[in-house]
N, C-alpha and C. Protein backbone atom coordinates (compact mmCIF):
# COMPACT_ATOMS: atom_id res chain seq x y z
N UNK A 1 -61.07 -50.38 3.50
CA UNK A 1 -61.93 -49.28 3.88
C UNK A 1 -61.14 -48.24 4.69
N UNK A 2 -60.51 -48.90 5.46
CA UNK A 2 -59.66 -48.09 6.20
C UNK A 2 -58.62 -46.90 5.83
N UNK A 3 -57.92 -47.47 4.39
CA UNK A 3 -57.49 -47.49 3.51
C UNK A 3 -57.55 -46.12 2.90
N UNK A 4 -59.01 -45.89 2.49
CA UNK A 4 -59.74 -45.22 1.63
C UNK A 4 -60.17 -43.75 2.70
N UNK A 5 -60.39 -44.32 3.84
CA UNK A 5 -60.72 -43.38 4.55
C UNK A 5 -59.78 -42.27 5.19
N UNK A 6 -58.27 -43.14 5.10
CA UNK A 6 -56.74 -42.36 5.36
C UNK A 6 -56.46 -41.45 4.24
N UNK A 7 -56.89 -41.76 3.01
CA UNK A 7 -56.38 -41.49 2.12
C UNK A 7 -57.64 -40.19 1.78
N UNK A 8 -58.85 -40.10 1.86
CA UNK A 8 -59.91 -39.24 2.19
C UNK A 8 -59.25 -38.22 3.08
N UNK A 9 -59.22 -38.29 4.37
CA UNK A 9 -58.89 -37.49 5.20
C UNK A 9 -57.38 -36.58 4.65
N UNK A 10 -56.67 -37.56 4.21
CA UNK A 10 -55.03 -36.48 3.76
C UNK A 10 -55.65 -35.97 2.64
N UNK A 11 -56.34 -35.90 2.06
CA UNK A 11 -56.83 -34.87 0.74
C UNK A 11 -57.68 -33.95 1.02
N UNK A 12 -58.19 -34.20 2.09
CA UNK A 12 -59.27 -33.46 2.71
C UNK A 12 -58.24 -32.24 3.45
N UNK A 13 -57.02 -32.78 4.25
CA UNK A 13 -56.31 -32.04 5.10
C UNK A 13 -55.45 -30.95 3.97
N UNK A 14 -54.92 -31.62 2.84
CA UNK A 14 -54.10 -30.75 1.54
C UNK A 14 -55.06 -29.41 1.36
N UNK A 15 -56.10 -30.06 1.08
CA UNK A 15 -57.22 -28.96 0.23
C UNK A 15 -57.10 -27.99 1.29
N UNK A 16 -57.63 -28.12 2.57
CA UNK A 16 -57.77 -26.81 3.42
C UNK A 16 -56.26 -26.80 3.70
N UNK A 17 -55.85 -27.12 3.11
CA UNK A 17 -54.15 -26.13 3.68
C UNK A 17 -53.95 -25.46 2.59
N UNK A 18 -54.08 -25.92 1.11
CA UNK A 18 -53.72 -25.09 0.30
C UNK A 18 -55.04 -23.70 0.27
N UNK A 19 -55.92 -23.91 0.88
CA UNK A 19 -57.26 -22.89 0.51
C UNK A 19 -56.58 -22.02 1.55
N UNK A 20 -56.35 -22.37 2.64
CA UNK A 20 -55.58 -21.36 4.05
C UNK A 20 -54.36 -20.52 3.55
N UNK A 21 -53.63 -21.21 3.10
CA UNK A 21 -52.21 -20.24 2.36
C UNK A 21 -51.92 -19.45 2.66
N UNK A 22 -51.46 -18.31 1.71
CA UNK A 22 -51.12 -17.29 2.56
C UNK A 22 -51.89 -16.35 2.38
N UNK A 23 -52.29 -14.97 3.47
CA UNK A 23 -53.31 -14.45 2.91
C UNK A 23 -52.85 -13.05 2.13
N UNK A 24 -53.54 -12.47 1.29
CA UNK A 24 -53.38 -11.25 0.51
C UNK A 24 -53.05 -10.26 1.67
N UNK A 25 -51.83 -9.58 1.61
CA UNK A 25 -51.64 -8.36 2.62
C UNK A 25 -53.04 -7.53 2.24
N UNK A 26 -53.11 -6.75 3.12
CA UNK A 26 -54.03 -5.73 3.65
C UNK A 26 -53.93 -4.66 2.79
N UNK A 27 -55.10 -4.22 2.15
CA UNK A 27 -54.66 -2.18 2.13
C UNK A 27 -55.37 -1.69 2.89
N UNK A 28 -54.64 -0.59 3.76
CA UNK A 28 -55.00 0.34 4.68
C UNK A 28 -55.24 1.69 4.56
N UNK A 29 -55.77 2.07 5.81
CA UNK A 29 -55.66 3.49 5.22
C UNK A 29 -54.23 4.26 5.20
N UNK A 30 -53.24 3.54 6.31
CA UNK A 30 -51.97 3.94 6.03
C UNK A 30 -51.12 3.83 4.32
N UNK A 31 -51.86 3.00 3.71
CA UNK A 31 -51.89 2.66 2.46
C UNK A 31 -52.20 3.81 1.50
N UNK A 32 -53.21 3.86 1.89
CA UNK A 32 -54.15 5.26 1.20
C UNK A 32 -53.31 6.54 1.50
N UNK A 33 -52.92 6.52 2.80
CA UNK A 33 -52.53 8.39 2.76
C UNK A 33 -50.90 8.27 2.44
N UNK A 34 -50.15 7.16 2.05
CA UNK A 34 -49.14 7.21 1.57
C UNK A 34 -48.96 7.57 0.31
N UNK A 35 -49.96 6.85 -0.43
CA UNK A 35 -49.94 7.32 -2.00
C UNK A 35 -50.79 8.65 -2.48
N UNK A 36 -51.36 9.03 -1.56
CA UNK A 36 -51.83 10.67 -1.65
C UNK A 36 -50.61 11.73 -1.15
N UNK A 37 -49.89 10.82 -0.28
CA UNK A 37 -48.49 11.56 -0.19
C UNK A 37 -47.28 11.35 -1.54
N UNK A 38 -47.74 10.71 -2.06
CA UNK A 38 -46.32 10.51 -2.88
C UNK A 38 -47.26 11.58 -4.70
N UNK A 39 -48.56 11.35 -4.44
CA UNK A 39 -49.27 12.36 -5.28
C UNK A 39 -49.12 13.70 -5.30
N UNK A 40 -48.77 14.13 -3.74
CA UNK A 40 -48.94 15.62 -3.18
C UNK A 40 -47.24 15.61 -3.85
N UNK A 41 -46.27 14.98 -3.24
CA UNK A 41 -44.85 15.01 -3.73
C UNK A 41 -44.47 15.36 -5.55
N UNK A 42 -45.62 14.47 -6.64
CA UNK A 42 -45.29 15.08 -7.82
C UNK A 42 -45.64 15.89 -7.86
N UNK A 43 -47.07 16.60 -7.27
CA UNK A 43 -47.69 17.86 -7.56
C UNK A 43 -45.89 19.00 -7.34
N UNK A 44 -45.77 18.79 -6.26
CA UNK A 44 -44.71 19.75 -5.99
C UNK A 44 -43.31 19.64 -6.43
N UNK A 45 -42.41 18.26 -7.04
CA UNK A 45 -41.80 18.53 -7.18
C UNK A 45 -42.10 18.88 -9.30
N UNK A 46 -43.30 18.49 -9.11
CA UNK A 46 -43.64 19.24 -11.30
C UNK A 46 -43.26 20.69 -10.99
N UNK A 47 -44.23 21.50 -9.86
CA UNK A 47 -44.20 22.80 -9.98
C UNK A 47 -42.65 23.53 -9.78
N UNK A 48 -41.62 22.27 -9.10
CA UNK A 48 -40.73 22.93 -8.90
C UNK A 48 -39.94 22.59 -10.04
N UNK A 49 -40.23 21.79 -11.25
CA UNK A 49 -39.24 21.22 -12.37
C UNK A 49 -38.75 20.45 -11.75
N UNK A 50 -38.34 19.96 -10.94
CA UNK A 50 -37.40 18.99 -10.49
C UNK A 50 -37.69 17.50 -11.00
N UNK A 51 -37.24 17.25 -12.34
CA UNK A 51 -37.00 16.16 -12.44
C UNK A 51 -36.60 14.97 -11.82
N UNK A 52 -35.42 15.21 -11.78
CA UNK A 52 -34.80 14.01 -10.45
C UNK A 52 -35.76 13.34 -9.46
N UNK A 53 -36.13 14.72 -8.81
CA UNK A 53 -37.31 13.82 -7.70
C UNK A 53 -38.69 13.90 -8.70
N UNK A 54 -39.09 14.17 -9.62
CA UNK A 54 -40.14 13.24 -10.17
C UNK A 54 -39.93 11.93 -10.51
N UNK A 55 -38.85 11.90 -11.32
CA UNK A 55 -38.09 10.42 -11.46
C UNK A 55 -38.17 9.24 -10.69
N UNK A 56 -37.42 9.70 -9.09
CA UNK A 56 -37.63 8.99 -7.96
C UNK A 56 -38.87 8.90 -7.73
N UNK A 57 -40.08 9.03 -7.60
CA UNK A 57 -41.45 8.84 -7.64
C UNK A 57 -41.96 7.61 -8.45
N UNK A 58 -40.98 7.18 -9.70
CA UNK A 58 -41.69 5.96 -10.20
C UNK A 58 -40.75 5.19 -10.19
N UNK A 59 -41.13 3.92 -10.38
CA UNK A 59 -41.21 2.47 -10.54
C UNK A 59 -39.70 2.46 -11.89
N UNK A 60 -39.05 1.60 -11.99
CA UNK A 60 -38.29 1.26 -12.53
C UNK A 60 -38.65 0.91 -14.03
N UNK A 61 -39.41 0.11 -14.13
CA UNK A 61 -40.58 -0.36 -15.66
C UNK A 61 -41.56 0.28 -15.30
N UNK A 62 -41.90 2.04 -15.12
CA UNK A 62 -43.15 2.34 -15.04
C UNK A 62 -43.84 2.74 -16.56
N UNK A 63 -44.76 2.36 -17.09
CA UNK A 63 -45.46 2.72 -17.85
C UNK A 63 -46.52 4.00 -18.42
N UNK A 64 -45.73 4.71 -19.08
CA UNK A 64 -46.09 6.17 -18.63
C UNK A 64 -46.89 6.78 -20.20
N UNK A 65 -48.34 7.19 -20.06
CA UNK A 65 -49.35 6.84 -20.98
C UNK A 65 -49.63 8.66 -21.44
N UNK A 66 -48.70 9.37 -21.92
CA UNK A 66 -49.39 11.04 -21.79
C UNK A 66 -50.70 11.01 -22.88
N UNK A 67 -51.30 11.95 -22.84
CA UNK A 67 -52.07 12.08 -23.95
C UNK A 67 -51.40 12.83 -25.36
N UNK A 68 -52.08 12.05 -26.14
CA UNK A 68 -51.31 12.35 -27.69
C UNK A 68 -50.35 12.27 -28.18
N UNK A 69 -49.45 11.25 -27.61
CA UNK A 69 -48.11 10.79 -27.57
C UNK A 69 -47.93 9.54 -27.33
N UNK A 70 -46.84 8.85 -27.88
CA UNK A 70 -46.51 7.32 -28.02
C UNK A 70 -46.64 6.74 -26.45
N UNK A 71 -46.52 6.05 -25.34
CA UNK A 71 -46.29 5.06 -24.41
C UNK A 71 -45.13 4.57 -24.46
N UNK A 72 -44.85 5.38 -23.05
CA UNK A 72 -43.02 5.70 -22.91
C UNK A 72 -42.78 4.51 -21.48
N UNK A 73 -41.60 3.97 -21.85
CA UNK A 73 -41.03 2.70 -20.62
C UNK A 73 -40.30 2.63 -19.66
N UNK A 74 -40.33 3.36 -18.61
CA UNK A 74 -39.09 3.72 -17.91
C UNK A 74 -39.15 4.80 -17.17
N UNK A 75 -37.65 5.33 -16.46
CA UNK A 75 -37.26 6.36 -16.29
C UNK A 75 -36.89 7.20 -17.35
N UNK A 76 -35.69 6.52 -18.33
CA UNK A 76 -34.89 7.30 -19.46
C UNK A 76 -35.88 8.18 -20.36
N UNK A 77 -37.12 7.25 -20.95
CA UNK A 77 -38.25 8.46 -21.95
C UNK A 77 -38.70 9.34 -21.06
N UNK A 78 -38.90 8.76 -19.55
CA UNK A 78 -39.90 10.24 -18.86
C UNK A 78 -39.12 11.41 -18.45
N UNK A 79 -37.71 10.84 -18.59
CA UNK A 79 -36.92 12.16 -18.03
C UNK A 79 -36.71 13.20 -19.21
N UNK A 80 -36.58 12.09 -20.78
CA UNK A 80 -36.59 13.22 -22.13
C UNK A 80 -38.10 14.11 -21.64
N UNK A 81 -39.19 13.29 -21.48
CA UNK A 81 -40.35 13.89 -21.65
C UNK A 81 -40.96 15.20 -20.81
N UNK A 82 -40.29 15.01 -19.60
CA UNK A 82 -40.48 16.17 -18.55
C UNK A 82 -39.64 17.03 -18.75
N UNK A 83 -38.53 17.23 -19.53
CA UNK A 83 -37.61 17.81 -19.91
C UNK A 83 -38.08 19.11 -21.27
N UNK A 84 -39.08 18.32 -21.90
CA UNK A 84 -39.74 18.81 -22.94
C UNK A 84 -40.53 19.21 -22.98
N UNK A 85 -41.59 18.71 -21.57
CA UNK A 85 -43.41 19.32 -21.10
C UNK A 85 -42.36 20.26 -20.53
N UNK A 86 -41.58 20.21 -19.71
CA UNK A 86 -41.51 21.99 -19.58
C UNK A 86 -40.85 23.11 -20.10
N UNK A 87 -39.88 22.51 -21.28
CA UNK A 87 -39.64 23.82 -22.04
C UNK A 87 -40.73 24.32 -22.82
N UNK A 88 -41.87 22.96 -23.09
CA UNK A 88 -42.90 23.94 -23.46
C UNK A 88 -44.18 25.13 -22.44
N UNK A 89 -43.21 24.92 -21.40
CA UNK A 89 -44.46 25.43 -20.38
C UNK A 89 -45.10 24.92 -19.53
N UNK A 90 -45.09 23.98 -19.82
CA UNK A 90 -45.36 22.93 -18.31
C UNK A 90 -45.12 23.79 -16.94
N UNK A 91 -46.37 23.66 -15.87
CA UNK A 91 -46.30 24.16 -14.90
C UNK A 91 -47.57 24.08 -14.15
N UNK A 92 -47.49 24.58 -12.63
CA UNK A 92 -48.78 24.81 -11.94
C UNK A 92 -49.71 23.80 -12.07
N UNK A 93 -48.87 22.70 -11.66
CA UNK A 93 -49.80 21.64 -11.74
C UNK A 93 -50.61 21.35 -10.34
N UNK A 94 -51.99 20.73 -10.76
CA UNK A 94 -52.97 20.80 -8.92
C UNK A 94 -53.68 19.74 -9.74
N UNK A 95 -53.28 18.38 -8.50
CA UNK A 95 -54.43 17.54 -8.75
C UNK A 95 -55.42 17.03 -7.46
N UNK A 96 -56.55 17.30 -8.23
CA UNK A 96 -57.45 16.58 -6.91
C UNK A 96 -58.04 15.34 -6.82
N UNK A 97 -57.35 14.34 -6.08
CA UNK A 97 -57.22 12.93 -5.81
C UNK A 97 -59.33 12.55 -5.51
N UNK A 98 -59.75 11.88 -6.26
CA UNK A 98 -61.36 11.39 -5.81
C UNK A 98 -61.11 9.90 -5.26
N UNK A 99 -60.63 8.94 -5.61
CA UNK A 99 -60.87 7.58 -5.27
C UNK A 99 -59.14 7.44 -5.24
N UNK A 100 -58.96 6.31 -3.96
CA UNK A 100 -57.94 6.03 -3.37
C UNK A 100 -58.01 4.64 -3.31
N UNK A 101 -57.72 3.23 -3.60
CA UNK A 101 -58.04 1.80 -3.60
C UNK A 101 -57.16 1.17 -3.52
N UNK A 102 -56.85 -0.23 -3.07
CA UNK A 102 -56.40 -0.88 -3.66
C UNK A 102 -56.29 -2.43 -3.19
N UNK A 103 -55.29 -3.22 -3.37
CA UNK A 103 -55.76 -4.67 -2.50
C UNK A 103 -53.95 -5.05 -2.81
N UNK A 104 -53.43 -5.58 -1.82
CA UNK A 104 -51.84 -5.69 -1.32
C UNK A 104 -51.27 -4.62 -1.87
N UNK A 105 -49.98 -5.14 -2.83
CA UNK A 105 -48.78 -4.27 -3.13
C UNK A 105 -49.20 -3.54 -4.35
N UNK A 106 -50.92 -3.49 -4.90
CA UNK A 106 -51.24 -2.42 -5.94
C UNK A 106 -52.25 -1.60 -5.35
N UNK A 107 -51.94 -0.34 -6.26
CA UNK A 107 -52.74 0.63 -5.71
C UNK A 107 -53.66 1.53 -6.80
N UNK A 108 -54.47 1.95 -6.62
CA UNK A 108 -54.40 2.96 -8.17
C UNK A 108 -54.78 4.64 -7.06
N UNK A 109 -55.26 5.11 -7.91
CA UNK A 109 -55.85 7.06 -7.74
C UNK A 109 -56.34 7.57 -8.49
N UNK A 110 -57.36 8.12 -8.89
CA UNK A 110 -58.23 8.73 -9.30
C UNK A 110 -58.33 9.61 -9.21
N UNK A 111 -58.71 11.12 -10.57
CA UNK A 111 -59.29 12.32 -9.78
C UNK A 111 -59.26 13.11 -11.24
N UNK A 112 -59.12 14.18 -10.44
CA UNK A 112 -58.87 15.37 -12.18
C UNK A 112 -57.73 16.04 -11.64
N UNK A 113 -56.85 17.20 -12.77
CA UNK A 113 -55.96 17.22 -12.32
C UNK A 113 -56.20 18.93 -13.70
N UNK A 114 -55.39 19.86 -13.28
CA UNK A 114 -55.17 21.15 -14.44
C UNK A 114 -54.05 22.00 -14.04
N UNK A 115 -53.01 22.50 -14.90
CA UNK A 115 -52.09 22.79 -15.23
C UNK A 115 -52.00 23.32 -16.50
N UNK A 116 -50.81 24.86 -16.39
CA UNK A 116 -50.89 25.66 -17.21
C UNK A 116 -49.57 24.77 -18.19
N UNK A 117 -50.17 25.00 -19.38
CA UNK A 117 -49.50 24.27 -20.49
C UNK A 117 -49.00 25.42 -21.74
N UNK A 118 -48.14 25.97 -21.73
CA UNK A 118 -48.15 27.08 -22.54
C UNK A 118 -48.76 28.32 -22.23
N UNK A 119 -49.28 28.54 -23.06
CA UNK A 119 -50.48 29.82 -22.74
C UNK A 119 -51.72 30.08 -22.00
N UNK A 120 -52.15 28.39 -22.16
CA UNK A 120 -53.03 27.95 -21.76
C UNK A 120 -53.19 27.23 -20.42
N UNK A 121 -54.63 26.91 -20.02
CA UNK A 121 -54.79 25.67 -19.09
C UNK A 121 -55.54 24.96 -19.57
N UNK A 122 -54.89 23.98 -18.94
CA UNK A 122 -55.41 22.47 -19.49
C UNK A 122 -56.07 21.83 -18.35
N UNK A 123 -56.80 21.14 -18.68
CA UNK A 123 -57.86 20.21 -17.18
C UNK A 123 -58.16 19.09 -17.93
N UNK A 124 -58.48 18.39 -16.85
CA UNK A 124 -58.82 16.48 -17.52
C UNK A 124 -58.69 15.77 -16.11
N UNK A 125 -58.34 14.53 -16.88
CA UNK A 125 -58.74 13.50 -15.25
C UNK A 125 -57.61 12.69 -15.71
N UNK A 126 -57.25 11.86 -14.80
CA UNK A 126 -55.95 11.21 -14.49
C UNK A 126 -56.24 9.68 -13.93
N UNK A 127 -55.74 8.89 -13.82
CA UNK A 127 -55.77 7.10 -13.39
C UNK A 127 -54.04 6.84 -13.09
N UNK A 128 -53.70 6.91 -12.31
CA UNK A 128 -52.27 6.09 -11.46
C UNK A 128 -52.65 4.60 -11.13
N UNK A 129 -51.99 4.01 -11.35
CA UNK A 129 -52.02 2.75 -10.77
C UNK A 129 -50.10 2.49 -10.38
N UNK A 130 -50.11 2.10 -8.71
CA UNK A 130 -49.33 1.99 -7.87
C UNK A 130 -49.12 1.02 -7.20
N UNK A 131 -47.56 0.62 -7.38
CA UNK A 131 -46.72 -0.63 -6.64
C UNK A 131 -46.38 -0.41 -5.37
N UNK A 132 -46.74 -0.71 -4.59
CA UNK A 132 -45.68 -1.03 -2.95
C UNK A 132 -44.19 -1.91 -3.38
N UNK A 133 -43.52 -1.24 -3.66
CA UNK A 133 -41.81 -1.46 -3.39
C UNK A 133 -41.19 -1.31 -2.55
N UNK A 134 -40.75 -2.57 -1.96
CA UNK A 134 -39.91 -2.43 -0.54
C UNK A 134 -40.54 -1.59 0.26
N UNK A 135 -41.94 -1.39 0.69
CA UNK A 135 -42.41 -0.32 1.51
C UNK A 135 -43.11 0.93 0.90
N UNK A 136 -42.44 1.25 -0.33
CA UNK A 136 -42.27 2.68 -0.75
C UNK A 136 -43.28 2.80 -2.14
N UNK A 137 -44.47 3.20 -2.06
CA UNK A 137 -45.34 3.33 -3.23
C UNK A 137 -44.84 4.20 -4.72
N UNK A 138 -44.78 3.56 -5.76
CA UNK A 138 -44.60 4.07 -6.39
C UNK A 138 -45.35 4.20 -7.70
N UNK A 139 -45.17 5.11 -8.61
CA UNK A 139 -46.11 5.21 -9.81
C UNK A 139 -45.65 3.80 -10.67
N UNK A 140 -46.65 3.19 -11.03
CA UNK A 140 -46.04 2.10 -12.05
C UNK A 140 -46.79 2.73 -13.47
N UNK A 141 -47.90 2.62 -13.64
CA UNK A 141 -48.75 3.06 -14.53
C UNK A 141 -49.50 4.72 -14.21
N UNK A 142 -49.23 5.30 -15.28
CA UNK A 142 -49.37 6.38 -15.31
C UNK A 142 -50.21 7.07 -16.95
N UNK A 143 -51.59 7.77 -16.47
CA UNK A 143 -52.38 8.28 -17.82
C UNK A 143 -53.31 9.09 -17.55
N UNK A 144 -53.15 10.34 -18.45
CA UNK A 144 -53.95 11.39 -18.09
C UNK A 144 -55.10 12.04 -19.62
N UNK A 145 -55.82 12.79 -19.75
CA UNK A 145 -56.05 12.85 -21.13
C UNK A 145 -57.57 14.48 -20.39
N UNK A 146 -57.18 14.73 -21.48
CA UNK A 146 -57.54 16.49 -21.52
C UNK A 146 -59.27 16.53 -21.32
N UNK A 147 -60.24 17.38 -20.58
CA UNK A 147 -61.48 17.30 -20.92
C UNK A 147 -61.58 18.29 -22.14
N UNK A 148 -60.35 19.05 -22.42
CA UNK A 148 -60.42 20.00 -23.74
C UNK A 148 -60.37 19.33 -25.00
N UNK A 149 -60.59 20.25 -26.07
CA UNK A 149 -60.79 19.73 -27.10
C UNK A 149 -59.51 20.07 -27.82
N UNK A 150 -58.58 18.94 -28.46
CA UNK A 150 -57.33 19.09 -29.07
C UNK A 150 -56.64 20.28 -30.14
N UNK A 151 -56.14 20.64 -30.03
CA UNK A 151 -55.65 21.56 -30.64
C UNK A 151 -54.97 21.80 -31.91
């Protein structure tokens, strides 16, 4: 009996140690206004072309979703691709961030976003979803898609 009751109690003691573990880091609001900072950062470095520092903004395997175009892996396709949204005109980009979330080292953002695309402007809504790397939030997943009607 005794036996049974040692052997009760150490399973009893496992279970609440493994349920205790470790806990999920925090998202904060320091969380939140980091990745509205690193949002405000593409806004400005798109308008300035600056590739390079758009580049630095994502994730190493970021997954980058444009509208009407294949699902590009990396840095190497997004740098052809920003290279190409702006010889066609790409510019004046303004996005306005609605929902900010997330739970540990992911994040996402929400909002709408419009920019002159050629001749035109274009408007639509946008979904980021964001890694905490070493500290430093970055775009992992990236997808935007037009409220206009295709052309």
């Amino acid at each position: 009996m005794r036996t049974i009751a040692a052997v009760a109690l150490l399973a009893l003691a496992l279970a609440a140690g493994a349920c205790a573990g470790q806990g999920e880091e925090e998202f904060t609001r320091t969380d939140q206004d980091a990745i509205r900072k690193v949002t405000t950062d593409l806004a400005e470095a798109f308008n300035a072309r600056d590739i390079d520092r758009i580049l630095s903004l994502y994730a190493d395997n970021s997954v980058f979703m444009p509208p009407n175009a294949p699902l590009l892996r990396g840095r190497e396709p997004l740098k052809s691709f920003y290279s190409e949204f702006f010889t066609r005109g790409a510019t004046d980009l303004k996005l306005e961030p609605e929902d900010v979330a997330g739970q540990g080292p992911i994040g996402y953002q929400s909002g709408s976003y419009s920019m002159m695309v050629g001749p035109g402007r274009d408007r639509g809504k946008y979904l980021f979803i964001f890694r905490n790397l070493a500290g430093n939030w970055r775009f992992e997943y990236t997808s935007w898609s037009s409220d206009l009607p295709a052309k």
